[in-house]
Protein backbone atom coordinates (compact mmCIF):
# COMPACT_ATOMS: atom_id res chain seq x y z
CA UNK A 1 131.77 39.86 17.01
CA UNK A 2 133.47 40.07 13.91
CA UNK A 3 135.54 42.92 12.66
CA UNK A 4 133.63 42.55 9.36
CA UNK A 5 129.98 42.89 11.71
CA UNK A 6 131.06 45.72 12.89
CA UNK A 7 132.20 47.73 10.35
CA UNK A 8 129.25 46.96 8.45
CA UNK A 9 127.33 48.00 11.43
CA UNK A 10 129.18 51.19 11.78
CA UNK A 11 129.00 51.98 7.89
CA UNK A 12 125.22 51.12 8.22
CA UNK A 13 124.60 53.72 10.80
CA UNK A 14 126.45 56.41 9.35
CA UNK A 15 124.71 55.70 5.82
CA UNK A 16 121.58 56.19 7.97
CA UNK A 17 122.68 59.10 9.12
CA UNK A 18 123.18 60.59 6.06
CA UNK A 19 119.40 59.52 5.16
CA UNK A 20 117.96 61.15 8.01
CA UNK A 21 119.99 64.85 7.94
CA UNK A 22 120.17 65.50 4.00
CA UNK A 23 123.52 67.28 2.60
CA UNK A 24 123.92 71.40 2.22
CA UNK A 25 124.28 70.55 -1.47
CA UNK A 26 120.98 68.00 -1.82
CA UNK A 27 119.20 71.04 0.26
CA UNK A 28 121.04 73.72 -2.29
CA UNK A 29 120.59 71.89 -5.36
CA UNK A 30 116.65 71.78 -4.15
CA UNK A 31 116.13 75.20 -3.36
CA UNK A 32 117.05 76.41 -6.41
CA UNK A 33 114.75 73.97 -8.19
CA UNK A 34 111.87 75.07 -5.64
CA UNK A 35 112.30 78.95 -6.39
CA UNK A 36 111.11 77.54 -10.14
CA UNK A 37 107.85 75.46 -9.39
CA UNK A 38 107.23 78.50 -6.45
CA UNK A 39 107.73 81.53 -9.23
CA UNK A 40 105.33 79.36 -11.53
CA UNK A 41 102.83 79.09 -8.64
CA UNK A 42 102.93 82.88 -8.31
CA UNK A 43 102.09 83.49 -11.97
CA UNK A 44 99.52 81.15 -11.63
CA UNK A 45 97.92 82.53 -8.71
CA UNK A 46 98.85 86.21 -9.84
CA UNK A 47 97.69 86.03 -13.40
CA UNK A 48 95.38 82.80 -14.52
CA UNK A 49 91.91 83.95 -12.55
CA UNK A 50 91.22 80.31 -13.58
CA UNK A 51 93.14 79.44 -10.23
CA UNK A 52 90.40 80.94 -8.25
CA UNK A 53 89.17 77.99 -6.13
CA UNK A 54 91.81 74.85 -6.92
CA UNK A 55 93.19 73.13 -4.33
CA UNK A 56 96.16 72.67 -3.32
CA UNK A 57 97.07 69.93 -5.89
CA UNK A 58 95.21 71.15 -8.60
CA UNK A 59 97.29 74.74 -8.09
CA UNK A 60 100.63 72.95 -8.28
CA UNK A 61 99.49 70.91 -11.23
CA UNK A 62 98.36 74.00 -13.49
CA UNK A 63 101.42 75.93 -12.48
CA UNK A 64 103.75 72.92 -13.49
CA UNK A 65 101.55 72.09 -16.68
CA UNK A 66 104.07 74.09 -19.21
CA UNK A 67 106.98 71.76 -17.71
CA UNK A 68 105.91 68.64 -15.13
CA UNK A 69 109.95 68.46 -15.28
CA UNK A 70 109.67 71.13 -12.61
CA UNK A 71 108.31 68.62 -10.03
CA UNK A 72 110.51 65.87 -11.12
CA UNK A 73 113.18 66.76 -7.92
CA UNK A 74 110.47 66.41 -5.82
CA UNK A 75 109.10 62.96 -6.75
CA UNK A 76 109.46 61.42 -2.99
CA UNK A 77 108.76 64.47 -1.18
CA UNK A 78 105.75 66.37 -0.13
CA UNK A 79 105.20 69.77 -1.83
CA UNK A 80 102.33 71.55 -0.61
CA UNK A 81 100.85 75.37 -1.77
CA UNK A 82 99.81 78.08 0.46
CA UNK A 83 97.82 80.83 -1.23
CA UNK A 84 96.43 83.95 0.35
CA UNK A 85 94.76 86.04 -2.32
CA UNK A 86 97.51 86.74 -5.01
CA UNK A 87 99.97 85.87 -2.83
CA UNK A 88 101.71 81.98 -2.53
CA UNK A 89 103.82 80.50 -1.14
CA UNK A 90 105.67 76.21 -1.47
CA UNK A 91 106.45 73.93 0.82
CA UNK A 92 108.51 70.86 0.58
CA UNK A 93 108.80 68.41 2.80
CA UNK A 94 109.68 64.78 3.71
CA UNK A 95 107.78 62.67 2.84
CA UNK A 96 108.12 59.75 4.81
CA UNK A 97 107.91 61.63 8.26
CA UNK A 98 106.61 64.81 6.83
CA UNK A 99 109.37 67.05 8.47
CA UNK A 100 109.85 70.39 6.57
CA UNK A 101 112.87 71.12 4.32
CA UNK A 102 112.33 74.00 1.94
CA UNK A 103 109.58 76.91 2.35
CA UNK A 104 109.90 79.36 -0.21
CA UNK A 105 107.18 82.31 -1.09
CA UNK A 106 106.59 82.93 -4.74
CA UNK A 107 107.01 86.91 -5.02
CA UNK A 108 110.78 86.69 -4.05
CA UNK A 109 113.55 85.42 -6.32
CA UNK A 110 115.61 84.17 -3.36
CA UNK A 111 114.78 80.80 -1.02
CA UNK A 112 112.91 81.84 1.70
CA UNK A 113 113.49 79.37 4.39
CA UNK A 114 115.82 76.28 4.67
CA UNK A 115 114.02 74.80 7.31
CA UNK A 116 115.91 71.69 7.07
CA UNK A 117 118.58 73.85 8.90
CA UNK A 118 116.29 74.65 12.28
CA UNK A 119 115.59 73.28 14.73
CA UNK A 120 113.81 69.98 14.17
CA UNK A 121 110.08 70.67 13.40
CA UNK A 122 108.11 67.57 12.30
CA UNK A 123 105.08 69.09 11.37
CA UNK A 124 104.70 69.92 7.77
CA UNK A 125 103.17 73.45 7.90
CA UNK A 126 103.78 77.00 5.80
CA UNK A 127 105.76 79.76 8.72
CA UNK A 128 105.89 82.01 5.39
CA UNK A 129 103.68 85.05 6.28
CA UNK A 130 103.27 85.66 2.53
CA UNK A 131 101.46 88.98 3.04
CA UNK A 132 104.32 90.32 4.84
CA UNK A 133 106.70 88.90 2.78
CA UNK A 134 105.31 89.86 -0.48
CA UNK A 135 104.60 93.76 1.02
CA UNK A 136 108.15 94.31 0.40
């Protein structure tokens, strides 16, 4: 084999790599964009009782109406929304194998969770109990 080959190789699999764990600062950079769409998911749910039955999509789209830039850093991810009365929560994840990355409940002003960080789950489900959470 070549030097070239395997260099390549080796640059190849690290590049992969990279693809498959994202960066503290990709994962920081998106958590700070997620507190956004979450707060305006909150005020959605909280305030607009025109929310009352949407799904999940429709929710995320009438919270993101007033600025669709909101969802713009989370074009080739999955971002679901949980909501339990007026209570919400957002969850981002992969979405080419659906693993979760960024859970985040929409009564807090911090991130929630950086599930990116844990151990690997695949499935991409809320963990947020929201009613706990927002009790605080």
């Amino acid at each position: 084999m070549s030097r070239h080959f395997i260099l390549a190789a080796a640059l190849g699999l690290s590049l992969l790599g990279c693809a498959l764990k994202p960066s503290e600062r990709e994962m920081n950079y998106l958590a700070s964009a997620l507190t956004k769409v979450s707060a305006a998911v909150d005020a959605t749910v909280r305030y607009k009782r025109t929310s009352d039955g949407m799904t999940e999509s429709q929710l995320l789209q009438a919270a993101t109406a007033h600025d669709p830039a909101l969802l713009k850093p989370f074009e080739d991810m999955t971002v679901r929304v949980l909501r339990e009365g007026h209570d919400s929560a957002v969850l981002v994840c992969k979405s080419t194998s659906g693993g979760p990355l960024l859970e985040d409940a929409g009564c807090t002003a911090k991130m929630d969770v950086h599930r990116w960080s844990q151990a690997a789950a695949e499935r991409c489900e809320f963990t947020v109990d929201v009613k706990s959470v927002c009790a605080r």
